[in-house]
C-alpha atoms as a PDB file:
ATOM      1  CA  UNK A   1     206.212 172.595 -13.535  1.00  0.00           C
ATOM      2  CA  UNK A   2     205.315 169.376 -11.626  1.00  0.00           C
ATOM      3  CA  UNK A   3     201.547 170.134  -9.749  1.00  0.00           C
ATOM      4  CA  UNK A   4     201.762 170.780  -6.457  1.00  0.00           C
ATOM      5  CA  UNK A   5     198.794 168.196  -5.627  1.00  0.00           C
ATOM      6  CA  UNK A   6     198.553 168.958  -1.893  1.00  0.00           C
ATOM      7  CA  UNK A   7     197.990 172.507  -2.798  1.00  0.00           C
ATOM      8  CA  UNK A   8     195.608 171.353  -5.205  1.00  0.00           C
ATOM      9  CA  UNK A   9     193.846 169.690  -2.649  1.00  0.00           C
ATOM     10  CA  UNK A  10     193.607 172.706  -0.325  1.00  0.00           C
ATOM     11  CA  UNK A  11     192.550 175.104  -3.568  1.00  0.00           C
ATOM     12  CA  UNK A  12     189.917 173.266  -3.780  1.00  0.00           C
ATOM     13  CA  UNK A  13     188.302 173.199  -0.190  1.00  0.00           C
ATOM     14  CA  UNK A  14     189.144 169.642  -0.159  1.00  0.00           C
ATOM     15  CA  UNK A  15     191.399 168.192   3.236  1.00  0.00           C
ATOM     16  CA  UNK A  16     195.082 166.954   2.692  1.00  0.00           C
ATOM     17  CA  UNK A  17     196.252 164.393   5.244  1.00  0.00           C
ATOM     18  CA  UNK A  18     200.023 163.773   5.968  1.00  0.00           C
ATOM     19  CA  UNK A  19     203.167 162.529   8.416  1.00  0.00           C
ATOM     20  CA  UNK A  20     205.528 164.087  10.157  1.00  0.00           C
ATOM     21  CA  UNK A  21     208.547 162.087   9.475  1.00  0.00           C
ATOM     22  CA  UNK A  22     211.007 162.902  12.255  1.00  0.00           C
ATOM     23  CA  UNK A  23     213.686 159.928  11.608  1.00  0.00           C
ATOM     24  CA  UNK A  24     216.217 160.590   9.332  1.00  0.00           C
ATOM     25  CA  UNK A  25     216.219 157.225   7.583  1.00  0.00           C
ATOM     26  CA  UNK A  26     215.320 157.991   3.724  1.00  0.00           C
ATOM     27  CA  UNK A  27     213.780 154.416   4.048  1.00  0.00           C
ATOM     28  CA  UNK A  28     211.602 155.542   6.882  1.00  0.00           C
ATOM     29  CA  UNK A  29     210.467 158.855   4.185  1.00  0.00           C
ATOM     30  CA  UNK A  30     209.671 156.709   1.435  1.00  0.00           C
ATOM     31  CA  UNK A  31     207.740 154.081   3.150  1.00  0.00           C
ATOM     32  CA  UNK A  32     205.405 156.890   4.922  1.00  0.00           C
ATOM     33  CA  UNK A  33     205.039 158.757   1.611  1.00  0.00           C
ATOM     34  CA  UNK A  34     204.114 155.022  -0.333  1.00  0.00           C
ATOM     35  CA  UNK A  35     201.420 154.632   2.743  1.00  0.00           C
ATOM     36  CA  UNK A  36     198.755 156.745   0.882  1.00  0.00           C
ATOM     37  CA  UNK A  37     199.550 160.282   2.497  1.00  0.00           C
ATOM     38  CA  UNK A  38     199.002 163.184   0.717  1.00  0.00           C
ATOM     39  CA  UNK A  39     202.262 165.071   1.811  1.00  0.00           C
ATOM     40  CA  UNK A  40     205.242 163.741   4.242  1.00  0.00           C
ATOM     41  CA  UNK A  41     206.695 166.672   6.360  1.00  0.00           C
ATOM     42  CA  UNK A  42     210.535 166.201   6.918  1.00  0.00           C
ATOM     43  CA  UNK A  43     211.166 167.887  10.453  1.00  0.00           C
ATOM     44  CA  UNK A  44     214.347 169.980  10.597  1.00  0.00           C
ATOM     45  CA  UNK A  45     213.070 171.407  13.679  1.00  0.00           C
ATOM     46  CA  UNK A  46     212.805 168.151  16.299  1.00  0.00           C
ATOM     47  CA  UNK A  47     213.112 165.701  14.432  1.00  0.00           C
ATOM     48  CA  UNK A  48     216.493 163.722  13.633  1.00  0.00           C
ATOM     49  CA  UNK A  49     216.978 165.513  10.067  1.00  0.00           C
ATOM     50  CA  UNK A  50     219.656 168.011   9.398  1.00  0.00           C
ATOM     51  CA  UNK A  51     220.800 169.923   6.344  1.00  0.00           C
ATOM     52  CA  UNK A  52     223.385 167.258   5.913  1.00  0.00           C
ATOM     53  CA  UNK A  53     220.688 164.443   4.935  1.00  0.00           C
ATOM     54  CA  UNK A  54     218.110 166.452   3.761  1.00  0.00           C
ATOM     55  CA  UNK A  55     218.369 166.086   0.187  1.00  0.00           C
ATOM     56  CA  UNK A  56     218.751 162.293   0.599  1.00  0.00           C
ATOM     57  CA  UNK A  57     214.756 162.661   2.246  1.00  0.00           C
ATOM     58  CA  UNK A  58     213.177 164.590   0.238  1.00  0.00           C
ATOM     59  CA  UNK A  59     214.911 162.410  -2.616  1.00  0.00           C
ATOM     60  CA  UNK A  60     212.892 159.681  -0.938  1.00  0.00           C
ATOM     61  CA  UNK A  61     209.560 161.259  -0.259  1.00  0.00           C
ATOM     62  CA  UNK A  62     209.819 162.551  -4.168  1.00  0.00           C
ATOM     63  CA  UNK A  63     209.862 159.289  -5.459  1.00  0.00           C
ATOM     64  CA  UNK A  64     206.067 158.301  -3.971  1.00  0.00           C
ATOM     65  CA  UNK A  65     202.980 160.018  -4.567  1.00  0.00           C
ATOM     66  CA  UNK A  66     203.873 162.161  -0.970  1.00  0.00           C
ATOM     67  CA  UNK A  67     204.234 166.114  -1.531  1.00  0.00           C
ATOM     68  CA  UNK A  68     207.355 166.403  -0.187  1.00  0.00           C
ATOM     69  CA  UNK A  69     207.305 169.121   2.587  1.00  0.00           C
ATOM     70  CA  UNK A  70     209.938 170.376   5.151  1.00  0.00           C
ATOM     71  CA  UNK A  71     209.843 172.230   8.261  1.00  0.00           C
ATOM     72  CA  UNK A  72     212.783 174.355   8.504  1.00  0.00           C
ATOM     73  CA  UNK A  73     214.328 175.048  11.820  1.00  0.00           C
ATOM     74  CA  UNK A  74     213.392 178.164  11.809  1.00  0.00           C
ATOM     75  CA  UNK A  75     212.261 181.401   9.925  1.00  0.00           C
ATOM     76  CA  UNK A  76     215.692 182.303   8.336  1.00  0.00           C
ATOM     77  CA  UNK A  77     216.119 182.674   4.739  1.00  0.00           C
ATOM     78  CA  UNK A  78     219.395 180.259   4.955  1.00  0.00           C
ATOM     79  CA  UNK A  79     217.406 177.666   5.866  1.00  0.00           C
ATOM     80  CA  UNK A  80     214.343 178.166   3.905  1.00  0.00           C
ATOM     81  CA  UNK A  81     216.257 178.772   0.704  1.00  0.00           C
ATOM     82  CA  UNK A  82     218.282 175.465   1.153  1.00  0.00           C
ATOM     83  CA  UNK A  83     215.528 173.434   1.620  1.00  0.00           C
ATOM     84  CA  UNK A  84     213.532 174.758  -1.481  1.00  0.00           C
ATOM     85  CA  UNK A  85     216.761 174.663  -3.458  1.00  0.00           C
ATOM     86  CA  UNK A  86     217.239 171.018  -2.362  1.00  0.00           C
ATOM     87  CA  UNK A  87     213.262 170.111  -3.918  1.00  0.00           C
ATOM     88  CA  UNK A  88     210.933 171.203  -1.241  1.00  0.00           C
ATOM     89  CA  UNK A  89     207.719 171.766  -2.514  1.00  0.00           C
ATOM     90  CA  UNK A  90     206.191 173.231   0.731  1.00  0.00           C
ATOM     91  CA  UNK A  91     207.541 174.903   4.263  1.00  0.00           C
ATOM     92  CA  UNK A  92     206.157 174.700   7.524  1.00  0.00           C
ATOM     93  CA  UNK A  93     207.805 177.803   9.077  1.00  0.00           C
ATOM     94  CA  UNK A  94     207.810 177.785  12.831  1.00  0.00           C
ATOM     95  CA  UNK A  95     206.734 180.352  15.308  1.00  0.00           C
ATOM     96  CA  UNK A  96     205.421 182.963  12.993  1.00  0.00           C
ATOM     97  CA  UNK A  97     204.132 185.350  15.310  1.00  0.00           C
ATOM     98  CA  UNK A  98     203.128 188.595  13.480  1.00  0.00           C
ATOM     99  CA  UNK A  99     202.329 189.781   9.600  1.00  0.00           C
ATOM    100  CA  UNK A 100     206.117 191.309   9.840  1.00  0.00           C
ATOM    101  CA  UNK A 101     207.253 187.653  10.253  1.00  0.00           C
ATOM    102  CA  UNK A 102     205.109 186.127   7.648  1.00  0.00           C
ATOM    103  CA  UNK A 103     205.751 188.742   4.999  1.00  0.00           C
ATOM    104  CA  UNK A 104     209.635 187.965   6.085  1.00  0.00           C
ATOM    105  CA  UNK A 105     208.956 183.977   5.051  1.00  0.00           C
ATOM    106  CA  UNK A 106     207.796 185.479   1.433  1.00  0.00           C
ATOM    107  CA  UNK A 107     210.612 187.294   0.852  1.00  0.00           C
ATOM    108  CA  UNK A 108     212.885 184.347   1.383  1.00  0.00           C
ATOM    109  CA  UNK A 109     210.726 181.740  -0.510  1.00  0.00           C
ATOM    110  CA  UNK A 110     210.565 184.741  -3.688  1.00  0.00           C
ATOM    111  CA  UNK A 111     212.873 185.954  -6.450  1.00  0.00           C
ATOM    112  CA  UNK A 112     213.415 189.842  -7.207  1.00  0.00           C
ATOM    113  CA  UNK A 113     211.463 191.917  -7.573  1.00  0.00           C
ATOM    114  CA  UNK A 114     209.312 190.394  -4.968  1.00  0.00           C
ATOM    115  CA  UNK A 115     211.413 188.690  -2.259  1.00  0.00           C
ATOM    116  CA  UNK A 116     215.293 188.127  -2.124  1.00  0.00           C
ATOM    117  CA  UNK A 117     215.599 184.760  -3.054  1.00  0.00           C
ATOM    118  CA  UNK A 118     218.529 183.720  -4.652  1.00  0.00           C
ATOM    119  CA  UNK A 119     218.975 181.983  -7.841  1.00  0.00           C
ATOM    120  CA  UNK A 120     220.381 177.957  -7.959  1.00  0.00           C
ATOM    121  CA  UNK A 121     217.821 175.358  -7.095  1.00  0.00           C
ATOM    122  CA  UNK A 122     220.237 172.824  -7.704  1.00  0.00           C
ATOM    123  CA  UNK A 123     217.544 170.065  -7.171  1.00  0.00           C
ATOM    124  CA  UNK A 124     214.338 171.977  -7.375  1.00  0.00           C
ATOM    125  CA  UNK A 125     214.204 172.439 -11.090  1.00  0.00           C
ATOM    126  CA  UNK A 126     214.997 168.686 -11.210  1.00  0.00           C
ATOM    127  CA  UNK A 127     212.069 167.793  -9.185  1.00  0.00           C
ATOM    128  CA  UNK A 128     209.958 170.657 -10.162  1.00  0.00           C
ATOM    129  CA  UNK A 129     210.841 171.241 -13.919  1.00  0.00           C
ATOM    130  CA  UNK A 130     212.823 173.603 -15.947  1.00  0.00           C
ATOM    131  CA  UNK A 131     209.948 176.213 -15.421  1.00  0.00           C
ATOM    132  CA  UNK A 132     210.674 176.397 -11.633  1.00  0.00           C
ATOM    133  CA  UNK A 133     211.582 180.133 -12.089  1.00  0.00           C
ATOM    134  CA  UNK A 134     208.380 181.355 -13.698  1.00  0.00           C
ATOM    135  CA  UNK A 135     206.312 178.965 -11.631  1.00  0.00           C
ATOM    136  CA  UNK A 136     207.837 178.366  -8.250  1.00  0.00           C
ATOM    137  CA  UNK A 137     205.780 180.991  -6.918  1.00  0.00           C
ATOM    138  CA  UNK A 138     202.561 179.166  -8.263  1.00  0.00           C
ATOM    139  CA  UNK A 139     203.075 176.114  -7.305  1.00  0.00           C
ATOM    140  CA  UNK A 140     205.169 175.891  -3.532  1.00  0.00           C
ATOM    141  CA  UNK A 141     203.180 175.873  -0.454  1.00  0.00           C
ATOM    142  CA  UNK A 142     203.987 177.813   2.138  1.00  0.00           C
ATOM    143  CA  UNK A 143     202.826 177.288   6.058  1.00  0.00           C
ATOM    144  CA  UNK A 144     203.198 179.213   8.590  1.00  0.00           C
ATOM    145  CA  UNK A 145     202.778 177.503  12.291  1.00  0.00           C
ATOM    146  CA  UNK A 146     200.613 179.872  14.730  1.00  0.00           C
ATOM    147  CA  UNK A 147     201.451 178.334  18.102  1.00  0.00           C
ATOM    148  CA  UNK A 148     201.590 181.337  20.745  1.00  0.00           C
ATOM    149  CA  UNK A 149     198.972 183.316  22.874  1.00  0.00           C
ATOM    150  CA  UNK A 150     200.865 186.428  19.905  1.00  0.00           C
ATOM    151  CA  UNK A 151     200.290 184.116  17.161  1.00  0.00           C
ATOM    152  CA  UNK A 152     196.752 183.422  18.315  1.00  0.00           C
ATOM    153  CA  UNK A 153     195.954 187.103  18.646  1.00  0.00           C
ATOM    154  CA  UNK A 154     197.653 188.117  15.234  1.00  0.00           C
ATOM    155  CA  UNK A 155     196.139 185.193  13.085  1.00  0.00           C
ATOM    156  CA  UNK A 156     194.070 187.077  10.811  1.00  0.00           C
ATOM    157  CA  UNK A 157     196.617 189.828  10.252  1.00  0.00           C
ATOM    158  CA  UNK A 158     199.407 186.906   9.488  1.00  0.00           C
ATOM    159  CA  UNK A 159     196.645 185.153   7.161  1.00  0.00           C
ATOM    160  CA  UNK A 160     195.967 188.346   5.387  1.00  0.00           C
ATOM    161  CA  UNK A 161     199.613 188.139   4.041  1.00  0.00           C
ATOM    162  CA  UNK A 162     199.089 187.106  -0.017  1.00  0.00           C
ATOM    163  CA  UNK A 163     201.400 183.904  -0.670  1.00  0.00           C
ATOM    164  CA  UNK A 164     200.758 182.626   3.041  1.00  0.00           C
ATOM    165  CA  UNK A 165     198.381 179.365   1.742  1.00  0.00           C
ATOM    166  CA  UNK A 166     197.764 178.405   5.194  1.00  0.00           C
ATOM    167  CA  UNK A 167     198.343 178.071   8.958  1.00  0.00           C
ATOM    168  CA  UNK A 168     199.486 174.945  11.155  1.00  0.00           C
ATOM    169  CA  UNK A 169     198.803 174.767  14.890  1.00  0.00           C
ATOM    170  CA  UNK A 170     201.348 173.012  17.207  1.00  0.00           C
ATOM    171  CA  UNK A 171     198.438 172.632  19.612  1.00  0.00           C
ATOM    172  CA  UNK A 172     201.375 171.426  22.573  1.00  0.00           C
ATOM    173  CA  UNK A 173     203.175 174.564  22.409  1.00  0.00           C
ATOM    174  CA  UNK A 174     200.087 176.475  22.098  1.00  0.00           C
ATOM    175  CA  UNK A 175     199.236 174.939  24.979  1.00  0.00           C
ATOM    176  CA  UNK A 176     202.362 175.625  26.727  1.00  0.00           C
ATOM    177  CA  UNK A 177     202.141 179.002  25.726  1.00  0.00           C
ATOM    178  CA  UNK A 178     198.860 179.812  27.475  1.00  0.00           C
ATOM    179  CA  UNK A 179     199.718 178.233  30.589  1.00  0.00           C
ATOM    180  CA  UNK A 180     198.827 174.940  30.598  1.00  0.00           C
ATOM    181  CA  UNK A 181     201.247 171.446  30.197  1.00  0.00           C
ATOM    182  CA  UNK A 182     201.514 169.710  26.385  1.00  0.00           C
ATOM    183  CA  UNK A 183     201.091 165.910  25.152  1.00  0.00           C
ATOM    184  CA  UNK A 184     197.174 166.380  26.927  1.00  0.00           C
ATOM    185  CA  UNK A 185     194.617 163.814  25.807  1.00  0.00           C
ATOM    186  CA  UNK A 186     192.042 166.219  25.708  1.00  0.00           C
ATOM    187  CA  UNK A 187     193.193 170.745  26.401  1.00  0.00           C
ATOM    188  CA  UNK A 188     191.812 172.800  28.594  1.00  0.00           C
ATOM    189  CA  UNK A 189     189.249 175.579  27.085  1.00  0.00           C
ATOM    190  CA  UNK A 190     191.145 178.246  26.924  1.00  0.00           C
ATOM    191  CA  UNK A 191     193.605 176.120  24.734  1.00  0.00           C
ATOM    192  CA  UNK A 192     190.611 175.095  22.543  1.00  0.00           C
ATOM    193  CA  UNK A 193     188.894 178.281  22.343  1.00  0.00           C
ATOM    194  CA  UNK A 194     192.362 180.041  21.039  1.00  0.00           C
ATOM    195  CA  UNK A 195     192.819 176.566  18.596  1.00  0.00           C
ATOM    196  CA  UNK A 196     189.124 177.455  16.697  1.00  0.00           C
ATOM    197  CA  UNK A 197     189.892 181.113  16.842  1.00  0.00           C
ATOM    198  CA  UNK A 198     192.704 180.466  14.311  1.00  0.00           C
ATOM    199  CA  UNK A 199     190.607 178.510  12.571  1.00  0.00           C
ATOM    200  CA  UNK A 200     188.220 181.134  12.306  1.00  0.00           C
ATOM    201  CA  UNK A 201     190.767 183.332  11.099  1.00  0.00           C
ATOM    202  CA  UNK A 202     191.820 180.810   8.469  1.00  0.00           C
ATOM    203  CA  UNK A 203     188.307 180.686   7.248  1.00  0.00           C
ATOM    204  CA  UNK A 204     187.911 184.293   6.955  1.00  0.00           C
ATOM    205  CA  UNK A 205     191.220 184.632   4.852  1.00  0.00           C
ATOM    206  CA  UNK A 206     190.245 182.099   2.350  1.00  0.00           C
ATOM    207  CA  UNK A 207     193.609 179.921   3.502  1.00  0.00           C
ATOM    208  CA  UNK A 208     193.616 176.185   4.753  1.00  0.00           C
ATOM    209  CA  UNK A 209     193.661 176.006   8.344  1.00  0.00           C
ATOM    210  CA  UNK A 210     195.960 172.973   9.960  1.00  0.00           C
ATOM    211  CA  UNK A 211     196.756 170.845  13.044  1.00  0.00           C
ATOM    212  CA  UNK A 212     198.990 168.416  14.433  1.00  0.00           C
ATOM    213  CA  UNK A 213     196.626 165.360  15.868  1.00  0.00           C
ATOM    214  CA  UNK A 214     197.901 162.714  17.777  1.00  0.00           C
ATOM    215  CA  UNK A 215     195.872 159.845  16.345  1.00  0.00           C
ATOM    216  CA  UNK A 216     193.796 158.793  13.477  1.00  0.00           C
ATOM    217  CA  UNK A 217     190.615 159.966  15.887  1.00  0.00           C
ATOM    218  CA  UNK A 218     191.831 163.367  16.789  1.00  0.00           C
ATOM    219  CA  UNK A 219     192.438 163.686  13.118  1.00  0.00           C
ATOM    220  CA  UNK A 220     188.458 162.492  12.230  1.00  0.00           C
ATOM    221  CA  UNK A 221     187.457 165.100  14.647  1.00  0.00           C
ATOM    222  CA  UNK A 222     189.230 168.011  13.674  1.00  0.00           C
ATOM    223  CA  UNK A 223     188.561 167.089  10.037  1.00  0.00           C
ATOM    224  CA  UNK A 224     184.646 167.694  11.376  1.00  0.00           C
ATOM    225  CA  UNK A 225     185.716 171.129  13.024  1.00  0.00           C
ATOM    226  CA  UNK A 226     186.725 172.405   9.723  1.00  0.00           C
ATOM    227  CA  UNK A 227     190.698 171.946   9.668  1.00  0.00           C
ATOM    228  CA  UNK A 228     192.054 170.339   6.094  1.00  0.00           C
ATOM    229  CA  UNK A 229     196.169 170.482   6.574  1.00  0.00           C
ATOM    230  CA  UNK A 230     195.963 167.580   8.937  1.00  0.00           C
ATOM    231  CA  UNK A 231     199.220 165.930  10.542  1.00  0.00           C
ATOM    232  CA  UNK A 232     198.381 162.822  11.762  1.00  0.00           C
ATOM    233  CA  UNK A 233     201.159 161.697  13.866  1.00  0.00           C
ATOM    234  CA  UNK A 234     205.185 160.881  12.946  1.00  0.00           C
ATOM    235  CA  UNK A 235     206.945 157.449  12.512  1.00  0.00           C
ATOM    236  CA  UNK A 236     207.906 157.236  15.941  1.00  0.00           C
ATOM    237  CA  UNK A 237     204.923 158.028  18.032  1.00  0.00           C
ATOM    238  CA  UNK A 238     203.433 154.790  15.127  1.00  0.00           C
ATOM    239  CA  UNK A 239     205.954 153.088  16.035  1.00  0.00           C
ATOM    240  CA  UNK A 240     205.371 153.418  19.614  1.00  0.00           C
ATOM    241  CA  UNK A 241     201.562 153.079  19.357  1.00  0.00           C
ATOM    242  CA  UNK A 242     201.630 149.780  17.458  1.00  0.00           C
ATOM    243  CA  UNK A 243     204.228 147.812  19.914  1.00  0.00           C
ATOM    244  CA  UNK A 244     202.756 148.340  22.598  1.00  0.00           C
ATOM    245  CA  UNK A 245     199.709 147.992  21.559  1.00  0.00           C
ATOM    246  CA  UNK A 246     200.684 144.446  20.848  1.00  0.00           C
ATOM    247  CA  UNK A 247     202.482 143.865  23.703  1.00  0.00           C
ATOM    248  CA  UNK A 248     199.057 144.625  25.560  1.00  0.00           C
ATOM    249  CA  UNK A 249     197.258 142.341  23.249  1.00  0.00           C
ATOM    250  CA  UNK A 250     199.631 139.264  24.145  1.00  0.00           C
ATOM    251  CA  UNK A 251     200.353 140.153  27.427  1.00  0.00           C
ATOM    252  CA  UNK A 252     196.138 140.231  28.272  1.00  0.00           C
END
């Protein structure tokens, strides 16, 4: 089966930097996985994606050097089976809150006897390789996004789960969560205080800890604090950035 290289990465202590591609253009997938990134995250969850066009993505991301990864809309095992059947080689699973909820995300990411996956990956073996059945369970990454004052407070029982590889923090709902507003240049204490403690908790279990950043410097920084599943931005927010940062260029 086809190595999972951004799980390599994290196996071996080592950081893996990647997009969020929220766009549903496959041309828009592509060019962010040809950029250099070591995965591209197709977002079912915000972004512009849906199960109608998401084989035509991760078709896209598979054909750069990008590990193509999707977060699923939620933790259901219709839409976490459809995205693995459809090539997936890693979830981001939102909102997992408690080791009842992760242990829920193995079952539908396994086969019998461990989970309840069902057989047909019509385009995972495809990408993967006739193997997929014997080493699917090797080889996928799974992610589970701790992003609530419960998630915060259960992260070392949720990274304790075997088959959980690592955590991602949506530091804006995080922030949200504990009180405070999101899209903040720089949070609040109590937001950064419960941000390490997952880290901490990621540590401790041996799995990769992970963050959204909003810029290539938030990324440096919490590359420094430890974190190695880095999101660094999505197309549009580059998009965004880069025009009018030009704009402000001319128009000085």
């Amino acid at each position: 089966m086809r190595t999972n290289e951004t799980k390599r990465l994290l196996g071996m202590g080592k950081p893996a930097l990647g997009s969020f591609c929220l766009g549903g253009s496959p041309l828009i997938a592509e060019t962010l996985g040809r950029a250099g990134y070591d995965f591209v995250i197709v977002d079912l969850q915000h972004g512009e994606s849906h199960p109608g066009n998401l084989l035509g993505m991760l078709q896209a991301v598979s054909c750069t050097p990008a590990t193509p990864i999707v977060r699923v809309s939620a933790n259901q095992p219709v839409d976490i089976q459809r995205a693995l059947d459809l090539g997936a080689y890693g979830l981001v699973i939102p909102m997992v809150n408690s080791r009842a909820e992760a242990e829920a995300v193995l079952r539908s990411v396994r086969y019998a006897p461990t989970g309840n996956r069902s057989w047909g990956p019509i385009r995972g073996w495809l990408y993967g390789g006739l193997d997929y059945f014997a080493k699917a369970q090797e080889e996928l990454l799974i992610v589970a996004m701790l992003e609530t004052a419960e998630a915060a407070r259960s992260a070392k029982e949720i990274l304790s789960v075997p088959g959980i590889d690592a955590c991602f923090i949506g530091p804006n709902d995080l922030s949200i969560a504990l009180g405070f507003p999101s899209e903040l240049s720089e949070y609040p204490p109590p937001v950064e205080e419960a941000i390490l403690a997952i880290r901490d908790a990621a540590v401790a279990t041996g799995k990769a800890a992970g963050i959204y950043t909003p810029s290539a410097a938030a990324a440096k920084a919490r590359l420094a604090q430890g974190f190695r599943f880095v999101c660094i931005q999505n197309d549009f927010g580059m998009v965004m950035t880069a025009a009018a940062g030009d704009l402000r260029t001319i128009r000085a």
